[in-house]
N, C-alpha and C. Protein backbone atom coordinates (compact mmCIF):
# COMPACT_ATOMS: atom_id res chain seq x y z
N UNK A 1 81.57 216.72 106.19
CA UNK A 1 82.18 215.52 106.69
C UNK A 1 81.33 214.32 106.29
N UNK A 2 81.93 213.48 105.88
CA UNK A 2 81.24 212.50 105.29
C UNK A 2 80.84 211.27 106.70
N UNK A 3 80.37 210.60 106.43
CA UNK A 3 79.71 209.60 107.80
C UNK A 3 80.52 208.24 107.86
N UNK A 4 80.64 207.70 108.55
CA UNK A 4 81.89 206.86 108.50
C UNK A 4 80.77 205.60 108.89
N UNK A 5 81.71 204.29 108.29
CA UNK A 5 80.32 203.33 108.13
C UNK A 5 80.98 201.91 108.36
N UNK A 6 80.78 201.45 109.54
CA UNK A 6 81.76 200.17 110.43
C UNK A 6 80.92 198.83 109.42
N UNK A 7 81.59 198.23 108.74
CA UNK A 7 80.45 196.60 108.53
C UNK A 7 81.08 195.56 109.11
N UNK A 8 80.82 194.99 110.01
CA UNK A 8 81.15 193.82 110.80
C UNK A 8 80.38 192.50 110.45
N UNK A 9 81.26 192.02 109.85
CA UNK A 9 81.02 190.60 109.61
C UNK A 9 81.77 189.71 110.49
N UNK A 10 80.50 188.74 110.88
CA UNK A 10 80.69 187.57 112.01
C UNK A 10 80.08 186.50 111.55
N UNK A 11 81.70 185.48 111.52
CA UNK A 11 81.40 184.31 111.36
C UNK A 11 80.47 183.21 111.92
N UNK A 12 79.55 182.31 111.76
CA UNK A 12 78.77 181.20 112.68
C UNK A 12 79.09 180.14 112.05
N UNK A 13 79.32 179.45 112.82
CA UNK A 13 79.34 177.72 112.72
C UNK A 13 78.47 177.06 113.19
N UNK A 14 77.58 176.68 112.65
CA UNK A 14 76.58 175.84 112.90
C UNK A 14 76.92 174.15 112.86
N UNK A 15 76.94 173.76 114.49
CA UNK A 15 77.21 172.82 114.28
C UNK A 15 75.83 171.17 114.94
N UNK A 16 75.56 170.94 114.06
CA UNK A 16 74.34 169.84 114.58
C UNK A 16 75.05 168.48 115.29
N UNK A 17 74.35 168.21 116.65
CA UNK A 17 74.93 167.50 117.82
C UNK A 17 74.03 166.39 117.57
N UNK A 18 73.46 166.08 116.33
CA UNK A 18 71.92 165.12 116.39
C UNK A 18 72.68 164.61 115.04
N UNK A 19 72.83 163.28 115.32
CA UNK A 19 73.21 162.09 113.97
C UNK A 19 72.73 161.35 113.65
N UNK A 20 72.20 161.05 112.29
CA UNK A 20 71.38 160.40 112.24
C UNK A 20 72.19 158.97 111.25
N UNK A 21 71.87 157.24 111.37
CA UNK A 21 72.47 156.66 110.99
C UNK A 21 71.76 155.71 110.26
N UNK A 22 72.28 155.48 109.47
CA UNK A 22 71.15 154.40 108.71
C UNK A 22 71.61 152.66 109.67
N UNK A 23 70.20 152.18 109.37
CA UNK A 23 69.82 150.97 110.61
C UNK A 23 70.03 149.46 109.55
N UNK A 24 70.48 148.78 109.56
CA UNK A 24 70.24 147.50 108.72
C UNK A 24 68.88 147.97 107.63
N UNK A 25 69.42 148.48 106.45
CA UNK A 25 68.54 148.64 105.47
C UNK A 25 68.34 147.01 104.38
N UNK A 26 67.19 146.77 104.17
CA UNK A 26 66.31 145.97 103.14
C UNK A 26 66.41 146.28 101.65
N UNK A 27 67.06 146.37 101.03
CA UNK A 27 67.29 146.67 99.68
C UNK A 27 66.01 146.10 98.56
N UNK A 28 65.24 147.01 97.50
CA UNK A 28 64.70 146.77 97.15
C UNK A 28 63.11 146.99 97.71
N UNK A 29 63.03 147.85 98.68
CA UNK A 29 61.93 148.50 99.46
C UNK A 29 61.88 149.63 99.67
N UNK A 30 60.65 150.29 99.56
CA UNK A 30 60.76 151.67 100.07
C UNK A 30 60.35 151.73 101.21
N UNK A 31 60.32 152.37 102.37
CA UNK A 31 60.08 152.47 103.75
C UNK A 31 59.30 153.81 104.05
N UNK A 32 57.48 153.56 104.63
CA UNK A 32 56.77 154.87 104.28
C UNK A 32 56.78 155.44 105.77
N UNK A 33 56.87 154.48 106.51
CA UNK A 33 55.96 154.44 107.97
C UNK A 33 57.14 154.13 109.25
N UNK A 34 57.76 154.72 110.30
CA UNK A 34 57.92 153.89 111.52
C UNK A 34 58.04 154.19 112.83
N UNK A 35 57.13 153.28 113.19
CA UNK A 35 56.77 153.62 115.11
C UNK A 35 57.30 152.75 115.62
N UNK A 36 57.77 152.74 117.07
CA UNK A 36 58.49 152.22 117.91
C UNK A 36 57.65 152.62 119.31
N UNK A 37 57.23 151.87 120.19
CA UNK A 37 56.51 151.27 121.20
C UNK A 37 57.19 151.68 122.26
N UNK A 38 58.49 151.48 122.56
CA UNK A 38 59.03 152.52 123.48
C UNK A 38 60.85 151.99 122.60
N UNK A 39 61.89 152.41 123.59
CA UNK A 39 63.24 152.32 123.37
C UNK A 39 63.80 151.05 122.17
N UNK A 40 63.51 150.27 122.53
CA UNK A 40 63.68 149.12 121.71
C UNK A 40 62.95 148.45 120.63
N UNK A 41 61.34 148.32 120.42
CA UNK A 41 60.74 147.75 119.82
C UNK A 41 59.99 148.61 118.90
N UNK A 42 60.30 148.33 117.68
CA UNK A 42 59.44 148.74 116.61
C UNK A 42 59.32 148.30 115.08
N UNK A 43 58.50 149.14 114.33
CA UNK A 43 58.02 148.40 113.19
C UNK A 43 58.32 149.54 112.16
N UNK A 44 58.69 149.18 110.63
CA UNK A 44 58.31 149.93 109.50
C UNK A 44 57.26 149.38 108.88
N UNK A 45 56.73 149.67 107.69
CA UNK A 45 56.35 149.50 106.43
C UNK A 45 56.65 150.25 105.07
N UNK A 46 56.12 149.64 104.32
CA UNK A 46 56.42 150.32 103.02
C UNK A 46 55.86 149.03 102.27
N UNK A 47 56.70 149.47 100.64
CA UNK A 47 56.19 149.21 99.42
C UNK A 47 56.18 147.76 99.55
N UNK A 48 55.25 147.34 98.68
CA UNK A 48 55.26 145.77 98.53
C UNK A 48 54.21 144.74 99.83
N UNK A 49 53.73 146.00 100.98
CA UNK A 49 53.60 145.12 102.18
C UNK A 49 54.25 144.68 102.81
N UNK A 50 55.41 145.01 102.79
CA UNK A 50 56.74 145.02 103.64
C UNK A 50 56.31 145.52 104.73
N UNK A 51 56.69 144.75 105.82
CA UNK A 51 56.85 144.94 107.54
C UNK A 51 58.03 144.43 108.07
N UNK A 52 58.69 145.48 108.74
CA UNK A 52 59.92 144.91 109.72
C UNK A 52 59.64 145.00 110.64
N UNK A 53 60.72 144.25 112.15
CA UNK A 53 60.02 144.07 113.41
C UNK A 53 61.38 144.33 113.86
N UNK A 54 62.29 144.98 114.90
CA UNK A 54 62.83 145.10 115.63
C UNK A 54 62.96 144.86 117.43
N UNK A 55 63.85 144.41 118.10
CA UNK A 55 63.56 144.07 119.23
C UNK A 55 64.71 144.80 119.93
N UNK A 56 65.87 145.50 119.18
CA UNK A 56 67.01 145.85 119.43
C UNK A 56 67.22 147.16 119.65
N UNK A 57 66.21 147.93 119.23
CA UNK A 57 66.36 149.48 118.97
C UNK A 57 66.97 150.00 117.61
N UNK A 58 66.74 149.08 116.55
CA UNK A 58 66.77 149.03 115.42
C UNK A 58 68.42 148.54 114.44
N UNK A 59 68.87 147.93 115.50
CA UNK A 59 69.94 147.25 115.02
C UNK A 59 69.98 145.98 114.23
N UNK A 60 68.84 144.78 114.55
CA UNK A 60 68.26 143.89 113.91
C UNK A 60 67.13 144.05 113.10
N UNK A 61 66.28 143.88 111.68
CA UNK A 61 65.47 143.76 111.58
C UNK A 61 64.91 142.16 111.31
N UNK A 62 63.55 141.92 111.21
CA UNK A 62 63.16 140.49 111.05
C UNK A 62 61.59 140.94 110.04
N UNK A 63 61.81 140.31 109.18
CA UNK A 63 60.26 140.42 107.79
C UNK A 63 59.05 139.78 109.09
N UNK A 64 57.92 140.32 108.82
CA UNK A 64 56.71 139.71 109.46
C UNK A 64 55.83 139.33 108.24
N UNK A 65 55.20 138.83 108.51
CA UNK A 65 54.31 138.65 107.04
C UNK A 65 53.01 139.51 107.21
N UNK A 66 53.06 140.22 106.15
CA UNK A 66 51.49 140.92 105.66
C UNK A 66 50.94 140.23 105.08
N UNK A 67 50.98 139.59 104.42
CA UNK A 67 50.35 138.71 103.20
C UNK A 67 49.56 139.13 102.31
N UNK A 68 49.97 140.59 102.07
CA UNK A 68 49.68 141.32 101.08
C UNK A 68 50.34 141.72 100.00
N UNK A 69 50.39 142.49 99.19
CA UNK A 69 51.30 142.81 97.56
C UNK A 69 51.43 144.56 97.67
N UNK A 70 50.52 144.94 98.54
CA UNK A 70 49.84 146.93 98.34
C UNK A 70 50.88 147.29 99.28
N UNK A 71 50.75 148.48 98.81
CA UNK A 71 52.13 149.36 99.81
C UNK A 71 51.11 149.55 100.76
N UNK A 72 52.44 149.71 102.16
CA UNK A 72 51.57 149.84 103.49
C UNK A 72 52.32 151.84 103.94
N UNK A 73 51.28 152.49 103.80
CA UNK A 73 51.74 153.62 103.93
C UNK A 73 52.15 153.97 105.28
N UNK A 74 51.13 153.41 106.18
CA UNK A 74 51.03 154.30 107.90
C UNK A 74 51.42 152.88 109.20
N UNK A 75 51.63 152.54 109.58
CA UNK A 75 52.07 151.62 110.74
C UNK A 75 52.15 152.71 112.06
N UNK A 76 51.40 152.18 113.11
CA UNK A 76 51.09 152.45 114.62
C UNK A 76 50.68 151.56 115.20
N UNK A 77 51.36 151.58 116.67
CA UNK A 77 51.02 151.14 117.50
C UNK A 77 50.47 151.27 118.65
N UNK A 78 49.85 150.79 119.54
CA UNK A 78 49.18 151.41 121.17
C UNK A 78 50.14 150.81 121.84
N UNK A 79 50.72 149.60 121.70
CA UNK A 79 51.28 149.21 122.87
C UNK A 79 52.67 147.63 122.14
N UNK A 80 53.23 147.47 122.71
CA UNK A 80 53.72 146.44 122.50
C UNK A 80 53.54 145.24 121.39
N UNK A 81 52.23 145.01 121.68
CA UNK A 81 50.81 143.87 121.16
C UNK A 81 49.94 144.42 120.07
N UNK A 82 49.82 145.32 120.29
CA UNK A 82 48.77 146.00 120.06
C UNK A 82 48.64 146.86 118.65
N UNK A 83 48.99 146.66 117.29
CA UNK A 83 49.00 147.70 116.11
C UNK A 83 48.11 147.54 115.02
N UNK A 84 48.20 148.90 114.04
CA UNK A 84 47.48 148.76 112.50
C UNK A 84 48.81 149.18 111.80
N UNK A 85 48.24 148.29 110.95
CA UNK A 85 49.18 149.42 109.39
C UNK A 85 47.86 149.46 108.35
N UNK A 86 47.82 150.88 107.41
CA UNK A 86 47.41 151.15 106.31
C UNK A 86 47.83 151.71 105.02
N UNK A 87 46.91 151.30 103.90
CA UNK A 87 47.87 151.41 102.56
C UNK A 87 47.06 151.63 101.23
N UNK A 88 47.80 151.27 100.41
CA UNK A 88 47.05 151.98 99.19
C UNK A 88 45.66 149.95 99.22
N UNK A 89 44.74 150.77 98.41
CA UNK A 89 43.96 149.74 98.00
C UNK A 89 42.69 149.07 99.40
N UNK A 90 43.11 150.49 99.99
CA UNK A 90 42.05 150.39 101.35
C UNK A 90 42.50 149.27 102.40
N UNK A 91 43.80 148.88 101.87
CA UNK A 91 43.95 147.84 103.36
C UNK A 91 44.17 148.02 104.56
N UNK A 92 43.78 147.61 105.92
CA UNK A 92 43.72 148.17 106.72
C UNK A 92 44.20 146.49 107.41
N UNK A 93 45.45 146.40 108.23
CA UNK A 93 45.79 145.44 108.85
C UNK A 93 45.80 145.68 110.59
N UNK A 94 45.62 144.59 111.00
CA UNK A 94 45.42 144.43 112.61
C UNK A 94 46.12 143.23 112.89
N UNK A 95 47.27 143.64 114.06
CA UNK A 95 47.45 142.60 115.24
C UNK A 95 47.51 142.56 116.49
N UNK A 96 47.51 141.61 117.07
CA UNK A 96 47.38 141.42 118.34
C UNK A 96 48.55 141.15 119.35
N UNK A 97 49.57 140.53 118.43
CA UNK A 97 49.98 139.98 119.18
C UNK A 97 51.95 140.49 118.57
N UNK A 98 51.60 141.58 118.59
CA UNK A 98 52.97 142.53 117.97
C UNK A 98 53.55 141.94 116.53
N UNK A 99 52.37 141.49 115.73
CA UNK A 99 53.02 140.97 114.65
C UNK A 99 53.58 140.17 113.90
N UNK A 100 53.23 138.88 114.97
CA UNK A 100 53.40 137.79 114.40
C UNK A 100 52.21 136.96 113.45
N UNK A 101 51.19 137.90 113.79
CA UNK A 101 50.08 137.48 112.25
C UNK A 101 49.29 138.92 112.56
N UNK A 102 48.75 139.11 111.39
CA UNK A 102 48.74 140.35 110.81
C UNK A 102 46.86 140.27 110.37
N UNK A 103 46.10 140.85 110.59
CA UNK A 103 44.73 140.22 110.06
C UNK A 103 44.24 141.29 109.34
N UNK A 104 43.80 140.91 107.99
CA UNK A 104 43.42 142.11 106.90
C UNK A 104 41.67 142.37 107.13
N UNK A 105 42.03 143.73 108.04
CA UNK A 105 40.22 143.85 107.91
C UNK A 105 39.35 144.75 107.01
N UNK A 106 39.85 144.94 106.20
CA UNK A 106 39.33 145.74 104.98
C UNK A 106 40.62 145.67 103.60
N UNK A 107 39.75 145.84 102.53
CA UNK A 107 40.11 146.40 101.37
C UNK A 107 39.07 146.62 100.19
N UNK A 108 39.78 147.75 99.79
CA UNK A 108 38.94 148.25 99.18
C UNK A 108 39.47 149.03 97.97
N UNK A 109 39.46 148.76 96.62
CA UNK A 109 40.46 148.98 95.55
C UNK A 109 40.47 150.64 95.56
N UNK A 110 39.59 151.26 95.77
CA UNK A 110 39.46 152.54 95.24
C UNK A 110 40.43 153.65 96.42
N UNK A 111 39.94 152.68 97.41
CA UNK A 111 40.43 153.99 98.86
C UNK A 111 41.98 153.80 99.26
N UNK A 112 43.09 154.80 99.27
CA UNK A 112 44.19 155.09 99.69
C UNK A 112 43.80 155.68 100.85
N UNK A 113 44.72 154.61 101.83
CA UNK A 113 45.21 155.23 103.14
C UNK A 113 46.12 155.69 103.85
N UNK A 114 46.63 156.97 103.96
CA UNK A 114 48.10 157.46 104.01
C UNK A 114 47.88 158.02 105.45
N UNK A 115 47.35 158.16 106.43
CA UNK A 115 47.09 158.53 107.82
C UNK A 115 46.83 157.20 108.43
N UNK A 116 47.55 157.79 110.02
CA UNK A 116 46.64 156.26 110.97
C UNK A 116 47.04 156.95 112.36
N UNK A 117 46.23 156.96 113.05
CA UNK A 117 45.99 157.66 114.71
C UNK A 117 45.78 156.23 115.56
N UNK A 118 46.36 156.06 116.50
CA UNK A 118 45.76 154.73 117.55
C UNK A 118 45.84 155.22 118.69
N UNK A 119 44.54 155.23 119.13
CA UNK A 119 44.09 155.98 120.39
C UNK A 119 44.41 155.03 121.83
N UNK A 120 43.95 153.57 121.58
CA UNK A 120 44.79 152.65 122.05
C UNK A 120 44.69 151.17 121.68
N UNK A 121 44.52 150.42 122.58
CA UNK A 121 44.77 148.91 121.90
C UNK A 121 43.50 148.26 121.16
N UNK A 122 42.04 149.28 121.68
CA UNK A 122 40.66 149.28 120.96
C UNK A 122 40.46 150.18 119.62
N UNK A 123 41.21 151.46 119.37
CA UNK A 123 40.59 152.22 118.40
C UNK A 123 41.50 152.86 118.00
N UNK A 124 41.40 153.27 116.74
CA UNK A 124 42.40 153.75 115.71
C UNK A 124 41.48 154.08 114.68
N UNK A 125 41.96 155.84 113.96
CA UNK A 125 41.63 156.57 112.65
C UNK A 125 42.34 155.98 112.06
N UNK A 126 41.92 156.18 110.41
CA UNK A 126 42.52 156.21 109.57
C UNK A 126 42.03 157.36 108.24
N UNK A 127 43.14 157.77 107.78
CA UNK A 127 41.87 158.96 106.73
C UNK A 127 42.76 158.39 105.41
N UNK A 128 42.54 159.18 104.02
CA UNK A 128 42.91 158.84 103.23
C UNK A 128 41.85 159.46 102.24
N UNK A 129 41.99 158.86 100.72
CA UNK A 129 41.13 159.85 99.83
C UNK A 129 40.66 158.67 99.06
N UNK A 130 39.46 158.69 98.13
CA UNK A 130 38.50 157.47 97.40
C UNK A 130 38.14 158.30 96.66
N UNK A 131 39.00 157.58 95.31
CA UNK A 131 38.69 157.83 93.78
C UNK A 131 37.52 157.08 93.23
N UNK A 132 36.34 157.85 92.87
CA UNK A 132 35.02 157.33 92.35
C UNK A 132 34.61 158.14 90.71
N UNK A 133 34.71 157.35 89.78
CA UNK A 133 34.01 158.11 88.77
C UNK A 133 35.18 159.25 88.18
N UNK A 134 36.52 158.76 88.63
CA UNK A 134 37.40 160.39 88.36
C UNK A 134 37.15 161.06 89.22
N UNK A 135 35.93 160.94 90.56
CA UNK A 135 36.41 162.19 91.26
C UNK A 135 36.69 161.90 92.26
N UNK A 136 37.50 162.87 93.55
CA UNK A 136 38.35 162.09 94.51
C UNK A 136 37.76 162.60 95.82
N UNK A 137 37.14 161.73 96.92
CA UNK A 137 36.90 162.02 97.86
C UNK A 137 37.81 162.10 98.84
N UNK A 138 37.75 162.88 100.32
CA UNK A 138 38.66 162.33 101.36
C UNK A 138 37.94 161.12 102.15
N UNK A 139 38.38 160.92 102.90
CA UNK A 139 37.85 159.63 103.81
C UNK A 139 37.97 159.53 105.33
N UNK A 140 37.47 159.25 105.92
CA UNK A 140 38.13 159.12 107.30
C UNK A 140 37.27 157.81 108.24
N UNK A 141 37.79 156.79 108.26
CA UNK A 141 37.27 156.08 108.96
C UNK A 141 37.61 155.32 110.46
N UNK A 142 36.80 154.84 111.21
CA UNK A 142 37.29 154.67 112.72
C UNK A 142 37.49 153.38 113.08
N UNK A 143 38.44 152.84 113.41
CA UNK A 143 38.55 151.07 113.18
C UNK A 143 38.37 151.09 114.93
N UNK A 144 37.27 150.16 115.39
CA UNK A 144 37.17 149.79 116.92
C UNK A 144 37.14 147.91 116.60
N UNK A 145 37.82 147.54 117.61
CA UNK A 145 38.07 146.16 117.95
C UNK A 145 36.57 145.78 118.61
């Protein structure tokens, strides 16, 4: 007697309940970085030193000035007031006052910064890697106010 052999195939539908929508996009930017402070307020960056500022929950954006040219890879914030962004060419920006001026406290041609941690409105990592001589270090440095 030979063995008798059931194959049951069952259909699944996978269906995702999570949508995602694109927000008033900037044409002509790339977008690396974005944190939001709580429900409503937040920031990107990207190429060029591009910073946006939202107050809407990302329905409006508004340009802030970096007053820089280097892509801004990482943007964080501690609080409302309180952020960094970092980028290629070691720049490392600080404000106070959620972004309405932006203060460049480092650069440095060699060091890319693609990480940023903000512990709070005093201190923030940043890591990244520093090309010397052809050879490439990592980096990690601690920005305190």
């Amino acid at each position: 007697m030979k063995p008798l052999v059931f194959v049951i195939i069952l259909g699944f539908s996978f269906q995702s309940f999570s949508q995602w929508a694109e927000l008033s996009p900037l044409p002509g930017y790339s977008f690396f970085s974005v944190d939001f402070s709580d429900s409503l307020n937040g920031w990107v960056c990207g190429s060029s030193g591009i910073i946006l500022y939202t107050s809407d929950g990302g329905i409006n954006w508004s340009k802030q000035k970096s007053e820089i040219n280097s892509n801004l890879r990482k943007i964080r914030f501690a609080d409302l007031e309180n952020g960094w962004a970092v980028g290629d060419s070691g720049k490392i920006l600080h404000t106070t006052n959620g972004g309405l001026n932006w203060n460049l406290q480092n650069s440095t041609a060699s060091l890319k910064l693609t990480m940023l941690n903000v512990i709070d409105a005093n201190t923030a990592y940043s890591a990244g890697r520093w090309v010397l001589h052809s050879k490439i270090y990592f980096y990690i440095l601690q920005m305190v106010v």
